[in-house]
Structures are given as structure tokens and as C-alpha cells.
Protein backbone atom coordinates (compact mmCIF):
# COMPACT_ATOMS: atom_id res chain seq x y z
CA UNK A 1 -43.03 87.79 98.87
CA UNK A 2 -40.40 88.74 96.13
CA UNK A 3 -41.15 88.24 92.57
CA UNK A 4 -38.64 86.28 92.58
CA UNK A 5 -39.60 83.95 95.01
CA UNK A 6 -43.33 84.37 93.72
CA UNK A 7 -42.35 82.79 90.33
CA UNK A 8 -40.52 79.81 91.79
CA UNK A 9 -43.76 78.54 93.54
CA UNK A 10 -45.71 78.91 90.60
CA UNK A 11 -43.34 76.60 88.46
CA UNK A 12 -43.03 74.76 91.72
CA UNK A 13 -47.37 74.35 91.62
CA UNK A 14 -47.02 73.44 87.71
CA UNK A 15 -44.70 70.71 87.80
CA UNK A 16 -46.78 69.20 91.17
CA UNK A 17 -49.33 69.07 88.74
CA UNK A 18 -48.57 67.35 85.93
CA UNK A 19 -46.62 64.74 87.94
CA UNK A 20 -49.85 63.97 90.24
CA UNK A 21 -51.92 63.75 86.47
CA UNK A 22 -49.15 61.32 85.04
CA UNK A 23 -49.66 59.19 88.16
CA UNK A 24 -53.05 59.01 87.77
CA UNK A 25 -52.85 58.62 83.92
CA UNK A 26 -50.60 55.55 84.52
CA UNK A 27 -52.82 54.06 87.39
CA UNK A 28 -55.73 54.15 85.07
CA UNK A 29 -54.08 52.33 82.37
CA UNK A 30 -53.13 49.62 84.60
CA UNK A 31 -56.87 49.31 84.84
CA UNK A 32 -57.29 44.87 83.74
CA UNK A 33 -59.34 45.77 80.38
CA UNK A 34 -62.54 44.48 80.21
CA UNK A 35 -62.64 40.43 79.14
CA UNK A 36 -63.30 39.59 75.55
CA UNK A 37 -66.19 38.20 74.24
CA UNK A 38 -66.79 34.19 74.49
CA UNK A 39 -65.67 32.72 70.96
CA UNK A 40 -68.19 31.12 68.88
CA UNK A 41 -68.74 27.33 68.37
CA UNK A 42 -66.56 27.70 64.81
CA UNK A 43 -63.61 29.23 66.67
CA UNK A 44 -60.93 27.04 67.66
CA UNK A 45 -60.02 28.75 70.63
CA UNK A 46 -61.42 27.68 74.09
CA UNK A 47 -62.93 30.30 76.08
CA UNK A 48 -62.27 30.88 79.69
CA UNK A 49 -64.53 29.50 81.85
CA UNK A 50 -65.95 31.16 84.99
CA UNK A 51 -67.99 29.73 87.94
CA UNK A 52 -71.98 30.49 87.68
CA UNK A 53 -72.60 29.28 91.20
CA UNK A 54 -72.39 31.29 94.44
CA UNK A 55 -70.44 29.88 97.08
CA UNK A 56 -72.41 30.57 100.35
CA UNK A 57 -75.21 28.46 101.53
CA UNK A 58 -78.27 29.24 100.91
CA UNK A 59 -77.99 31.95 98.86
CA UNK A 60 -80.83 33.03 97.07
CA UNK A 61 -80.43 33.83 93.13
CA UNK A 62 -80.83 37.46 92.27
CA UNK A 63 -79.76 38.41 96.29
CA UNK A 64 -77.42 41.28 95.87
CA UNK A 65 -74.68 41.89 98.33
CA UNK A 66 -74.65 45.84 98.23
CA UNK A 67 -77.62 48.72 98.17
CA UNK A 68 -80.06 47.91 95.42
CA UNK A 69 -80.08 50.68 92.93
CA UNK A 70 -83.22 53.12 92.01
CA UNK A 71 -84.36 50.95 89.11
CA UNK A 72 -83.85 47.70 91.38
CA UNK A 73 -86.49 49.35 93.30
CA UNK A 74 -89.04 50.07 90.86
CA UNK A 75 -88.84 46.68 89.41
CA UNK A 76 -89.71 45.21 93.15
CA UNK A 77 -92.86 47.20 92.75
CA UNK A 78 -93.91 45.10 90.05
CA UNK A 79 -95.92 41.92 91.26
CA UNK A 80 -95.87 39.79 88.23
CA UNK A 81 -93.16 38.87 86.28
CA UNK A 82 -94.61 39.08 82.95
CA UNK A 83 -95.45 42.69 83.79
CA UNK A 84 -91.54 43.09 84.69
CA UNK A 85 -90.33 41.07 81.46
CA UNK A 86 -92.75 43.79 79.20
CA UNK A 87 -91.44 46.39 80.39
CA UNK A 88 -87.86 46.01 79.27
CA UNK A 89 -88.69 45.18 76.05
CA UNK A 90 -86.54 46.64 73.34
CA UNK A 91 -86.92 44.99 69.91
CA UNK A 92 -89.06 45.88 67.11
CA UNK A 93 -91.57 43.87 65.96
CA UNK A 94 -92.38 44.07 62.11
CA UNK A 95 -95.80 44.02 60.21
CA UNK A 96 -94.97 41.63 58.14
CA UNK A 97 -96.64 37.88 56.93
CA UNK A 98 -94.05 36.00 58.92
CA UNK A 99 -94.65 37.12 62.42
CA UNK A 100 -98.48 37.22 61.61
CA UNK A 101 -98.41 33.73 60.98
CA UNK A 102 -96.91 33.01 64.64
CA UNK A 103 -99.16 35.09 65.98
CA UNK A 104 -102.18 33.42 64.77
CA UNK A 105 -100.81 30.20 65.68
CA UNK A 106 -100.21 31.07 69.67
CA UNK A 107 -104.02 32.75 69.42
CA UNK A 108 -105.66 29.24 68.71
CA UNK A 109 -103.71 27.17 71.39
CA UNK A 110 -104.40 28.42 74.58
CA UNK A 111 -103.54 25.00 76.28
CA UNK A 112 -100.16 25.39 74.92
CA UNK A 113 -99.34 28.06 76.14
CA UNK A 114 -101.06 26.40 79.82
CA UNK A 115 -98.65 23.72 80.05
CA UNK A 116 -95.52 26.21 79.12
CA UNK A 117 -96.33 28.54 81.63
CA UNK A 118 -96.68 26.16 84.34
CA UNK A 119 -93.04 24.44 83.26
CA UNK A 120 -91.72 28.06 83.26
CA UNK A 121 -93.04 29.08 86.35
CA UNK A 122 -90.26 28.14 88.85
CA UNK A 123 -87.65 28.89 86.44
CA UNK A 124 -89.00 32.88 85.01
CA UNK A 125 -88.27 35.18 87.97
CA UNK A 126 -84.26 33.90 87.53
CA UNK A 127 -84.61 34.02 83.92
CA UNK A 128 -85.63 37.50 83.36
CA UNK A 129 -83.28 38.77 86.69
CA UNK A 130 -80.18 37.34 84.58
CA UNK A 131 -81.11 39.05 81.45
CA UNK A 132 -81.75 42.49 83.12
CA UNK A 133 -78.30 42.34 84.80
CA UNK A 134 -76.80 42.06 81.27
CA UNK A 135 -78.97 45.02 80.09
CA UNK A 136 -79.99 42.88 77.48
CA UNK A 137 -83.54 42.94 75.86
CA UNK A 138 -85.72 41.39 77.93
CA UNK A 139 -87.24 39.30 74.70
CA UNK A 140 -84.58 37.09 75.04
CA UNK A 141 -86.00 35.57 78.27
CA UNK A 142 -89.03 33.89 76.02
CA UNK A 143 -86.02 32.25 74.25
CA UNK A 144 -86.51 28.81 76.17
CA UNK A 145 -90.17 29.07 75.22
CA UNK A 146 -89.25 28.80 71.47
CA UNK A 147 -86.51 26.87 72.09
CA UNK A 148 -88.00 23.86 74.22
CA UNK A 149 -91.55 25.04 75.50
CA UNK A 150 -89.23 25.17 78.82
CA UNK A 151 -88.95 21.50 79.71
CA UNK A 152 -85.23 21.33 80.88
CA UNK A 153 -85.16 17.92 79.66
CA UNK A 154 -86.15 18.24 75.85
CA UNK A 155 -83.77 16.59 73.80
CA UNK A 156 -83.60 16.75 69.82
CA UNK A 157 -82.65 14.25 67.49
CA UNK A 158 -79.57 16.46 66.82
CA UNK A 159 -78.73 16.14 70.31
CA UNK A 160 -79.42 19.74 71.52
CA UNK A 161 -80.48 19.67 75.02
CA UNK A 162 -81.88 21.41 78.09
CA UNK A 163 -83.77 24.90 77.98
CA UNK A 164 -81.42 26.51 75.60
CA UNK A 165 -80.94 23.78 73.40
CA UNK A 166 -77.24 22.97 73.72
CA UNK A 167 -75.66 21.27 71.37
CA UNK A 168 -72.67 18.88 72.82
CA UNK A 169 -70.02 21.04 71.50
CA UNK A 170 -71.47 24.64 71.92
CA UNK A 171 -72.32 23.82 75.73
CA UNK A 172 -68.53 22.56 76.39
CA UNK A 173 -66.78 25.21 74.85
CA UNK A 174 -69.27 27.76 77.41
CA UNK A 175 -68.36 26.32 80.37
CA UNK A 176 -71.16 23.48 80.58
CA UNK A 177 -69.54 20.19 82.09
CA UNK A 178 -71.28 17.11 80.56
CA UNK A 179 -70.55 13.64 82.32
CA UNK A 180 -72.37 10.47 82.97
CA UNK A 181 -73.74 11.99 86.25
CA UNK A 182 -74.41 15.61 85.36
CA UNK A 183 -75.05 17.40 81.97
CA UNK A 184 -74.88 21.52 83.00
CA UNK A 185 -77.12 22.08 79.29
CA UNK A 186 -80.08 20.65 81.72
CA UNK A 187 -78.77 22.94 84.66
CA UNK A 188 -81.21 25.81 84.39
CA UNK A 189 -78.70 28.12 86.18
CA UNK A 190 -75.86 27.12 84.27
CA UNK A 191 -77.20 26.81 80.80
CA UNK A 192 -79.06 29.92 81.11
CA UNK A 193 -75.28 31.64 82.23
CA UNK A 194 -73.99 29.90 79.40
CA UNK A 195 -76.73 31.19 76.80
CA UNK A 196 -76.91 35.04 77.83
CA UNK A 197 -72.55 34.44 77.18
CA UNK A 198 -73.21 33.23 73.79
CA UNK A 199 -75.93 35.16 72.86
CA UNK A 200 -74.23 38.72 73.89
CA UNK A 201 -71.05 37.33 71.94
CA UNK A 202 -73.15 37.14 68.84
CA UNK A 203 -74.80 40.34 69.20
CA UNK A 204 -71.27 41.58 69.82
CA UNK A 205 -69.62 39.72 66.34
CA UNK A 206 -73.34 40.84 64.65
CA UNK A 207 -72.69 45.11 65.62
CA UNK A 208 -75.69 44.65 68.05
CA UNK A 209 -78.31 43.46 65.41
CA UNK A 210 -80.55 41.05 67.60
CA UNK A 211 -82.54 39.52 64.77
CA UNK A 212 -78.94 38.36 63.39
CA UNK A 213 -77.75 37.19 66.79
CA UNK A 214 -80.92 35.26 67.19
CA UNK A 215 -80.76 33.60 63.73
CA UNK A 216 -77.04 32.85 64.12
CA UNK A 217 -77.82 31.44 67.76
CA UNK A 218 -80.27 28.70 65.91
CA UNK A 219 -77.95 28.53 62.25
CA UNK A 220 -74.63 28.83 63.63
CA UNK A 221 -72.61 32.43 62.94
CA UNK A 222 -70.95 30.85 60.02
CA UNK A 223 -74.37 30.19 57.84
CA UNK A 224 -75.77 33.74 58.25
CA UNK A 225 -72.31 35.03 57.95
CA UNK A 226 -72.17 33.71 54.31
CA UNK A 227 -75.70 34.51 53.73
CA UNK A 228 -74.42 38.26 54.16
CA UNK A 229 -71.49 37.91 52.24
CA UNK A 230 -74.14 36.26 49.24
CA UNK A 231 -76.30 39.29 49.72
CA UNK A 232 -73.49 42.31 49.63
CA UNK A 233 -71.97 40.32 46.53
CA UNK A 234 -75.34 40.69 44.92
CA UNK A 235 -76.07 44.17 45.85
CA UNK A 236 -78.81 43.27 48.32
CA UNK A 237 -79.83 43.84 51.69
CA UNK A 238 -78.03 42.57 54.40
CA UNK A 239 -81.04 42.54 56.79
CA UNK A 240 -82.36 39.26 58.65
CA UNK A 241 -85.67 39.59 56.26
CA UNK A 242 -83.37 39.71 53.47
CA UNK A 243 -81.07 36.98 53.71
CA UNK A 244 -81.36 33.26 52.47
CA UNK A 245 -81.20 30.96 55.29
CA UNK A 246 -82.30 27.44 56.55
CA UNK A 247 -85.93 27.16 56.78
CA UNK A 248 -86.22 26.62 60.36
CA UNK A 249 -84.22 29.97 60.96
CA UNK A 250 -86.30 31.77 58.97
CA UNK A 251 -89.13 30.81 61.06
CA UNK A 252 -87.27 30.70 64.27
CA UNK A 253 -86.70 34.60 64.56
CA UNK A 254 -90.40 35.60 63.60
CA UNK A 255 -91.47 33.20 66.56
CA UNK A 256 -89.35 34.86 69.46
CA UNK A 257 -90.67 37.98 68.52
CA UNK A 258 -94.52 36.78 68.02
CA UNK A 259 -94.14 35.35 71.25
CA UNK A 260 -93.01 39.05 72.96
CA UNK A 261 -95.92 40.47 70.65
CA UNK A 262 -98.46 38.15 72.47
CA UNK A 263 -96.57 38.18 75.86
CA UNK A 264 -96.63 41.96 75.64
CA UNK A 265 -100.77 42.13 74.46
CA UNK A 266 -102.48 38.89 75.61
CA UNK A 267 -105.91 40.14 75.71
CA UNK A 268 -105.35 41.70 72.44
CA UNK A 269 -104.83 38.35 70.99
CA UNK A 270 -107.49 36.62 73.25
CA UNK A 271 -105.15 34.95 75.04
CA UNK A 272 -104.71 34.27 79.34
CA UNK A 273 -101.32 34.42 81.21
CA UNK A 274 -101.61 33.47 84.90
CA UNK A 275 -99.51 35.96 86.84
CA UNK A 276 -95.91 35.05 88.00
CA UNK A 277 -94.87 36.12 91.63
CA UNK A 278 -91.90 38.88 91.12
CA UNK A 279 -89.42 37.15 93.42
CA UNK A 280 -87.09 34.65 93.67
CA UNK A 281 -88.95 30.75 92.88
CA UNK A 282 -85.91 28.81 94.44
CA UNK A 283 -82.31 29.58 95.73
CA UNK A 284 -78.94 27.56 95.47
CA UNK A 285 -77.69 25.37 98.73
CA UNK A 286 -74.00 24.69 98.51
CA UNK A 287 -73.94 20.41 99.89
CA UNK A 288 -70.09 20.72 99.72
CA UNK A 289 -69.96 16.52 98.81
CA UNK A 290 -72.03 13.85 96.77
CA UNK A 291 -75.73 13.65 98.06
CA UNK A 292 -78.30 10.71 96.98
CA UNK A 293 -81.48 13.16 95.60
CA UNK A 294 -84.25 11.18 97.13
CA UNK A 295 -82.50 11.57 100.63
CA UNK A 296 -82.39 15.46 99.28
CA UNK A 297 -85.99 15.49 98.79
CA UNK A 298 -86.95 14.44 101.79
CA UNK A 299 -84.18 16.92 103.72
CA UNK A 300 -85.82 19.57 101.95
CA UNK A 301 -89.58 18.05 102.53
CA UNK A 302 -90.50 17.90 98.95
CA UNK A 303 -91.55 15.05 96.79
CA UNK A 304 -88.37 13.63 94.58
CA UNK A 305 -90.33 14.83 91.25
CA UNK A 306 -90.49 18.55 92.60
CA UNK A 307 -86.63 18.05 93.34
CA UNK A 308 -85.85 16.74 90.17
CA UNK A 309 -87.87 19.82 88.61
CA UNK A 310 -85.37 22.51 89.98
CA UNK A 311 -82.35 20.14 89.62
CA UNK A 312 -82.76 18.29 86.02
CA UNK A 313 -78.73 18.54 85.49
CA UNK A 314 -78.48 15.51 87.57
CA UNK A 315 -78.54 12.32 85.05
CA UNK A 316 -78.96 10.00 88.12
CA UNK A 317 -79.82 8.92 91.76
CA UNK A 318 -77.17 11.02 93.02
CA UNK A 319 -75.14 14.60 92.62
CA UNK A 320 -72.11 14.34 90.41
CA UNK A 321 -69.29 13.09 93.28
CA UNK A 322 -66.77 15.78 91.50
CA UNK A 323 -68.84 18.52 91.55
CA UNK A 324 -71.04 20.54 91.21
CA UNK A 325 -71.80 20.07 94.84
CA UNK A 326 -75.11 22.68 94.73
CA UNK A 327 -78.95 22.38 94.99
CA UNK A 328 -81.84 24.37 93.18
CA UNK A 329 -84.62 24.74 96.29
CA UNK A 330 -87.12 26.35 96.79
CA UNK A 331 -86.21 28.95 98.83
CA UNK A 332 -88.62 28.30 102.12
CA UNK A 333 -87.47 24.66 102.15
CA UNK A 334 -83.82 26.24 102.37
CA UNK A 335 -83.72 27.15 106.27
CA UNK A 336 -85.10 23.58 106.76
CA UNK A 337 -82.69 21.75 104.01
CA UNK A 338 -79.62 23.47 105.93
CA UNK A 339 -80.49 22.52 109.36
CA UNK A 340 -81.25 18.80 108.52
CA UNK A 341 -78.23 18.73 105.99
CA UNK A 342 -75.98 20.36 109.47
CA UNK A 343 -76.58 17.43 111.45
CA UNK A 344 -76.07 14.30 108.87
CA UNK A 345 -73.46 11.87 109.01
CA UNK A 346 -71.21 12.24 106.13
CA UNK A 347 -71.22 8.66 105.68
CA UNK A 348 -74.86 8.54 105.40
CA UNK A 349 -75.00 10.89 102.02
CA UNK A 350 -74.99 7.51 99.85
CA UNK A 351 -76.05 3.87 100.69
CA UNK A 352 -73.28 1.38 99.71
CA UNK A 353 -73.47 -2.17 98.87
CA UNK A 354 -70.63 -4.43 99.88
CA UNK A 355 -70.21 -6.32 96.29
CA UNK A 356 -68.55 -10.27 96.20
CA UNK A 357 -66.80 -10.17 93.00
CA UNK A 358 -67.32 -12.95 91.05
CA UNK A 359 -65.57 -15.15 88.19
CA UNK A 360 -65.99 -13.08 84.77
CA UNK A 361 -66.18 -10.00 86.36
CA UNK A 362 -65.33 -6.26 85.62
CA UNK A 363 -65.07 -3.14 87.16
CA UNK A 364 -67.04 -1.88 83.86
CA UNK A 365 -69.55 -4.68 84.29
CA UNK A 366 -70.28 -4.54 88.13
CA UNK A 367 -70.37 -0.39 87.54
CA UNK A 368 -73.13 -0.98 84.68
CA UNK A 369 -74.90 -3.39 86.58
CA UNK A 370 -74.91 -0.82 89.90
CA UNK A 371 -75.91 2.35 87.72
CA UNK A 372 -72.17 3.86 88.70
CA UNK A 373 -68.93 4.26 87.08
CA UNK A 374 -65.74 2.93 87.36
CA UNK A 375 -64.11 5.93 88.46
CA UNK A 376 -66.43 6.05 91.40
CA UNK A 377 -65.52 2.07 91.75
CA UNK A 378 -62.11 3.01 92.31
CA UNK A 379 -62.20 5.77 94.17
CA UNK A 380 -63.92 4.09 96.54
CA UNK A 381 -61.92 1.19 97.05
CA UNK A 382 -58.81 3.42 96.17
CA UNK A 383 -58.34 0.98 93.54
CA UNK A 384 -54.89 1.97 91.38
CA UNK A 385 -55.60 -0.09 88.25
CA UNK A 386 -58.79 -1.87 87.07
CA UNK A 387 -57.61 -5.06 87.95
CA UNK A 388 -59.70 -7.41 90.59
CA UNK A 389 -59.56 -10.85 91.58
CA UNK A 390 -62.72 -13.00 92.29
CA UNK A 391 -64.05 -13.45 95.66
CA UNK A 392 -63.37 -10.15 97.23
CA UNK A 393 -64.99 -7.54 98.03
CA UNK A 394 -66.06 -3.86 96.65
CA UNK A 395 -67.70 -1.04 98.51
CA UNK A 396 -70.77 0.43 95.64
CA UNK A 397 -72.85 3.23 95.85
CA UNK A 398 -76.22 2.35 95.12
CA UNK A 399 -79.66 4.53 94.60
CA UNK A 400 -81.74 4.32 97.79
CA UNK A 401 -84.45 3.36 95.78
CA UNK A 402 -85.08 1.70 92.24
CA UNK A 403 -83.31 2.94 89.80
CA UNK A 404 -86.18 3.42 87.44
CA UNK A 405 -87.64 5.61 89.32
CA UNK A 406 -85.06 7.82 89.07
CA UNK A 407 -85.05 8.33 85.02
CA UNK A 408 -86.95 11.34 83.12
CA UNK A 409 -87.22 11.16 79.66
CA UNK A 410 -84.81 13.29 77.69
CA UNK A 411 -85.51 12.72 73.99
CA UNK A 412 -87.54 13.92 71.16
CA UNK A 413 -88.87 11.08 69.58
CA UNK A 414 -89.60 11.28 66.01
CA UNK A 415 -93.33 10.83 64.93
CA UNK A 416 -93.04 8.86 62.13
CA UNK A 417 -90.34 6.24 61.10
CA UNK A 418 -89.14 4.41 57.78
CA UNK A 419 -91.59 3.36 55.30
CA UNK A 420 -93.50 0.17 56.61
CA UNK A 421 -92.39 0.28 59.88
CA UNK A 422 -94.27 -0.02 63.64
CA UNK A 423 -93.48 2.16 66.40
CA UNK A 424 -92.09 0.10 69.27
CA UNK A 425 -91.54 1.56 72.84
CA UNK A 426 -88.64 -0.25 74.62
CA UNK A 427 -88.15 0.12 78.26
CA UNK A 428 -84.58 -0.95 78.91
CA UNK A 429 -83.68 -4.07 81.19
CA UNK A 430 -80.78 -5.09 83.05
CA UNK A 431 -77.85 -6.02 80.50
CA UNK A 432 -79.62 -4.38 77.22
CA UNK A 433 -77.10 -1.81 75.23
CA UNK A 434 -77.80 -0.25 71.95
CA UNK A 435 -76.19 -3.41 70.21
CA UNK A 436 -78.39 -6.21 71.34
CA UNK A 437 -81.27 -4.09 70.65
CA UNK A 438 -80.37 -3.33 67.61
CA UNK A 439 -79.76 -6.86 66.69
CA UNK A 440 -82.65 -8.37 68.35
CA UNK A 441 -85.06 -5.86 67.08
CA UNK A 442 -83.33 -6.04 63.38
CA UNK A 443 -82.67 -2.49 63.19
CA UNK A 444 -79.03 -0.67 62.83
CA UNK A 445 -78.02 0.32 66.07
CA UNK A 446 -76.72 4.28 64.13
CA UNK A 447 -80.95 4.02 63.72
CA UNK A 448 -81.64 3.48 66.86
CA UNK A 449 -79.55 6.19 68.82
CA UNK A 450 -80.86 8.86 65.95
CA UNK A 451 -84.28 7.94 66.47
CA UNK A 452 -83.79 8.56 70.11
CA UNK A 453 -81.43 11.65 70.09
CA UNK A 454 -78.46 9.78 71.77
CA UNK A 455 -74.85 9.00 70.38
CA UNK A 456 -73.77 5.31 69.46
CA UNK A 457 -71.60 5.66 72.55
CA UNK A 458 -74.25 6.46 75.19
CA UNK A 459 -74.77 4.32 77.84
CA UNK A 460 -78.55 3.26 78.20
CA UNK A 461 -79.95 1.97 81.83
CA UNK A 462 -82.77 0.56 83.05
CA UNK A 463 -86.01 1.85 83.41
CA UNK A 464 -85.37 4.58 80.13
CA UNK A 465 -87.63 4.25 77.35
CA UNK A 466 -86.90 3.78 73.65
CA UNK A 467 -88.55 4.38 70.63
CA UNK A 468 -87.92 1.63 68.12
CA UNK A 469 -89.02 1.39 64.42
CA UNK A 470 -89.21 -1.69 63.17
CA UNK A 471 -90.13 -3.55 59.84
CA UNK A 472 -90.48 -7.66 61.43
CA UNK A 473 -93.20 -8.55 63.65
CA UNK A 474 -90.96 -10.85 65.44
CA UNK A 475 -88.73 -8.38 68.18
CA UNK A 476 -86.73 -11.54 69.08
CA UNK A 477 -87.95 -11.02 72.52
């Protein structure tokens, strides 16, 4: 070939080149970037939210869809879950007076630490599985054990609720839909989606300091955010040990990571853990509609306790009619669930009443007397406004059962009231509300939804208890 020639295909080759890297350079950029972090409660911008349930039936929680990697594999050689949780811890644990003190504490209440590893049981598998999948340290999955001793239902006076200890605000603003039928802060699955979000968002605003993320997880980002700025203004450490913060936060860290300490060592510290089967405890059935849970329960073969157990989002007899339309089972009761769920006649998911309206009433009165709401009401009887006339008739949902049967306690009483006064437990009739209480009981009804970790606007039913302090001897009942 001419040299001539020779040098034309070599310019030729070069300029192939460079256009083929371009092309790639631009296809690369056009790469979505990866989504920012969840803002924190004291941002005023909404994050976006993203589904946290699967949508096929039956599928079992931590079932992957493609080859399980090498370390996938190892960890399915582990039989016990604890033994899995240990060995992706990552934090360090100090010397130091405060974590002592923890430890000590866990080493002399061995029946404690019974009745939290029996609540965590179903719940610790799915727990730890979410955390790993987040590379995140695998402390943080003894978070709900600090948190609420795992009972899904723990309320605080403040209002924080469910595993992870939602507060009302916090849990919206992460995705966590709370309505008269469901609160997703109870929702295991959800809530624990929800947490791992927040917490990897304030390891993220924290430059990956746990110990910070933890403390600002109980204190809010904008307390131990000031307590740094106090700390560099005074020429001091910026550390967690270091800073000034809220009692309870200063003990709240040093108990997460006594808890790994003795989780990690139990014989060390004299102290039993019953071994936790390395597999999946229950999976997630999509019921694409509104299901009564005792009719659930005995779809699935199961008592309605053991239902309500996996499924504690649910405030009431049924599954929130808008959603989410899933069940927590275990997963051998799924092939059964499915099959009996397959052949049921939609119109057999809920019992209805047919309701005579009479003189004086409301929708909002027949829907608190029924245990529904009046959206449901409506819906039903595609009703456009709330106005009805006496002496027809309304189609109701009702529970298949008593409706007391279907409540769980959900609050955190306090152990001691004001000065002078007797404990009272309530259990609420047909017709009470916070204001007749309140009156009939002498009390100020603000006292009695604080004593009881519920707002002034909450609706009470029957069949919940309430813990009433009171000064008179005479209730007025």
C-alpha cells in the first residue's frame, strides 16, 4: 500500500476512535444519577416516596430474582441468625463507664431479654436481611430492641410508635401512610424500610459517623447539630462522648452498642440466646382488595392473635379498603392462604349489615357506632354528599366478630400520675369519647390523651383500655 494511502487509514482509525469514545462518554452521562438522600424531619421538603411491597403473590421477603452472589451463599451456611447478625458487625465498642453500665444491666435480667427474643423472633431473619442489603452495620438490626423491646405495638406518651418508634411526622414524611384503618409505623416491613431510609440519610448528613446518626435518630439532627456547633465554638471535641445532649440520648447510644457487646459474647456475660432459624419467618401475599382478618386467619389456618402478630399495621377488623392490600404469613401457610383466597367470593371478603337509618342520625354517628368511617359509608352506598334521610337504608361493613376482640393495646401508660391521684383502668363502651370521660371522671380531657399516648383528636372504640388518674372517688359512673 502507498504511504500515501497508508497515512490516510491511520487518521481514518484515529478519528473512528475518538468518535466511538465521545459516544460512549455521552451515553454514560445520560446515566439517571443516583437518588438523593431522604430529607430529615426538620427539612421542609417532602421526600419521594417509593413502594416497600412486592407485587407478586406470595412472595417471600429476602427471595431474590437473579443468581445469589458468593457472600449470599456463605451467609445461607449460617443456621442461626444471631450468628449471621455477629458477623457483620462493624462498630466499635468503647471501654468506657457508660456502656459498662448497660452491660451490667442486660447481665442481671435474663427474663428480659426471654420475652424480647420471643417478640423478635418472627420479625429478625427480615430485619437483619434488610440491613445487609444496605451494607449497613449489622448493629443497627438490635435497634428495635432498644427502641421498643420489639413489640410492634409500643406506643409512647410522645406518640412514637411501632418497632422503630415513629413519631407522626417523621413516619409521614418516609413514606408511612397513617389512617384510621392502618398506621405503616406498626407495619414491620414498612417501618423497618422507612427506618434503614432515615437512618442511612443521617449517617449520610453525619460523614458516616454511626454514633452521631444514632443519637440524632433518637434527638432529632437539629439538637446534636447544635451540640457540635457548641463544642467547635468552644474548642472541644466534636465526638458523640463529647457533646452535651438530652439525657436519654446520652444513654440511648451506649445501649445499642451494649446490646451488640452482649449479642456478640452472651456466655461471656452469662447470658442465653435461643437460636433463630436463618431463613425467611413469614412472606408477603398480595389480597388485591379489603379482607376481614379473622376470615384471614382462618384462610391461612392460624389463630387471629398469630395473624395480628405479623400484621400489627392493621388498626381494625379489617385491611385498609384503599390499600395496602398485602399480608405478613408465615410462609408454609402461604400455598394454603392462596388457594383458599383463589376460590372466595369477592363479596364474601366483608360481612355487611343492612342499617335502617333513623331520626337524629349521621353518617359520622352510624360509622362510630359500626367501628367504620364515613368514607367507607359512602363508598358503599355511592353516597355523593353526607346527607341521609330517615327510614332508609345503608349497606355497613361490620367485624365478623366483636369488635373488642379485635383491639391490642398500643400505649405506654405512665406509672405514676399527679400528686394524690388513683390509677383507674377504663375499658371504653359504646358512645364514650375523650370528652365525656374527661368530664365524668373530672379530669382534662389534654390529661387524658397524654396519659395514654393519643392526640385530643383520636377516635377511641370499644373494647380499648384507658388509664385514668383521678383525684375524686366518685367516677360519675
Amino acid at each position: 500500500m502507498p504511504a500515501k494511502n497508508r497515512k490516510f487509514l491511520f487518521l481514518l482509525v484515529i478519528l473512528l476512535t475518538a468518535q466511538m469514545g465521545c459516544q460512549a462518554t455521552i451515553q454514560e452521562s445520560q446515566v439517571a444519577p443516583e437518588p438523593e438522600q431522604q430529607p430529615s424531619v426538620e427539612s421542609e421538603s417532602q421526600p419521594q416516596s417509593t413502594p416497600y411491597y412486592p407485587s407478586s403473590q406470595g412472595t417471600l421477603l429476602g427471595e431474590e430474582q437473579q443468581a445469589p452472589d458468593e457472600e449470599l451463599v456463605a451467609d445461607a451456611e449460617v443456621d442461626d441468625v444471631w450468628e449471621r447478625m455477629r458477623q457483620g458487625f462493624r462498630l466499635t465498642i468503647p471501654d468506657n463507664r457508660r456502656v459498662e453500665s448497660e452491660i451490667q444491666w442486660y447481665g442481671s435480667h435474663q427474663k428480659y431479654l426471654d420475652r424480647v427474643q420471643q417478640r423478635a423472633r418472627p420479625y429478625l431473619h427480615f430485619i437483619v436481611e434488610e440491613v445487609e442489603k444496605r451494607d449497613m452495620p449489622a448493629e443497627l438490626a438490635l435497634l428495635p430492641m432498644v427502641e421498643s423491646a420489639f413489640r410492634p405495638t409500643a406506643r409512647s406518651p410522645k406518640r412514637a410508635t411501632g418497632i422503630w418508634q415513629f413519631m407522626p411526622a417523621t413516619g409521614r414524611m418516609y413514606g408511612l401512610k397513617q389512617t384510621w384503618w392502618y398506621d405503616g409505623r406498626k407495619d414491620v416491613v414498612a417501618a423497618t424500610h422507612a427506618a434503614l431510609d432515615y437512618l442511612q440519610y443521617l449517617a449520610g448528613r453525619f460523614d458516616g459517623d454511626w454514633e452521631l446518626a444514632l443519637a440524632a435518630y433518637n434527638a432529632g439532627a437539629a439538637k446534636v447539630k447544635r451540640a457540635i456547633r457548641r463544642n467547635k465554638k468552644a474548642g472541644k471535641p466534636t465526638d458523640f462522648w463529647s457533646l452535651r445532649l438530652p439525657r436519654e440520648t446520652r444513654s440511648y447510644v451506649p445501649r445499642l452498642l451494649a446490646t451488640a457487646k452482649v449479642i456478640g459474647s452472651p456466655g461471656e456475660y452469662g447470658i442465653a440466646l435461643d437460636p433463630v432459624p436463618n431463613q425467611p419467618y413469614f412472606g408477603l401475599v398480595d389480597i388485591e382488595s379489603q379482607l376481614d382478618l379473622t376470615l384471614a386467619a382462618d384462610m391461612a389456618d392460624m389463630s387471629f392473635e398469630d395473624l395480628r402478630q405479623l400484621n400489627p399495621g392493621f388498626n381494625r377488623w379489617a385491611t385498609d379498603p384503599l390499600g395496602p392490600h398485602q399480608l405478613s404469613l408465615p410462609t408454609d401457610k402461604i400455598p394454603g392462604f392462596m388457594e383458599e383466597l383463589s376460590g372466595l367470593d369477592p363479596d364474601q371478603r366483608i360481612q355487611w349489615k343492612r342499617y335502617k337509618i333513623r331520626s337524629g342520625d349521621s353518617l359520622s354517628v352510624i360509622a362510630r357506632r359500626h367501628q367504620t368511617t364515613v368514607g367507607v359509608i359512602k363508598q358503599a352506598n355511592k353516597l355523593k354528599s353526607s346527607r341521609i334521610r330517615a327510614g332508609r337504608y345503608l349497606l355497613i361493613p361490620v367485624a365478623s366478630r366483636d369488635n373488642t376482640s379485635y383491639f391490642a393495646a398500643t400505649t405506654v401508660a405512665p406509672q405514676s400520675g399527679p400528686q394524690g391521684a388513683s390509677r383507674i383502668d377504663h375499658t371504653v363502651r359504646n358512645g364514650d369519647n375523650l370528652w365525656t370521660l374527661a368530664r365524668n371522671y373530672r379530669v382534662s380531657h389534654r390529661s387524658l390523651a397524654k396519659w395514654n399516648g393519643i392526640s385530643t383528636k383520636d377516635t377511641i372504640y370499644p373494647g380499648q383500655k384507658l388509664v385514668i388518674w383521678s383525684k375524686t372517688a366518685d367516677s360519675g359512673f
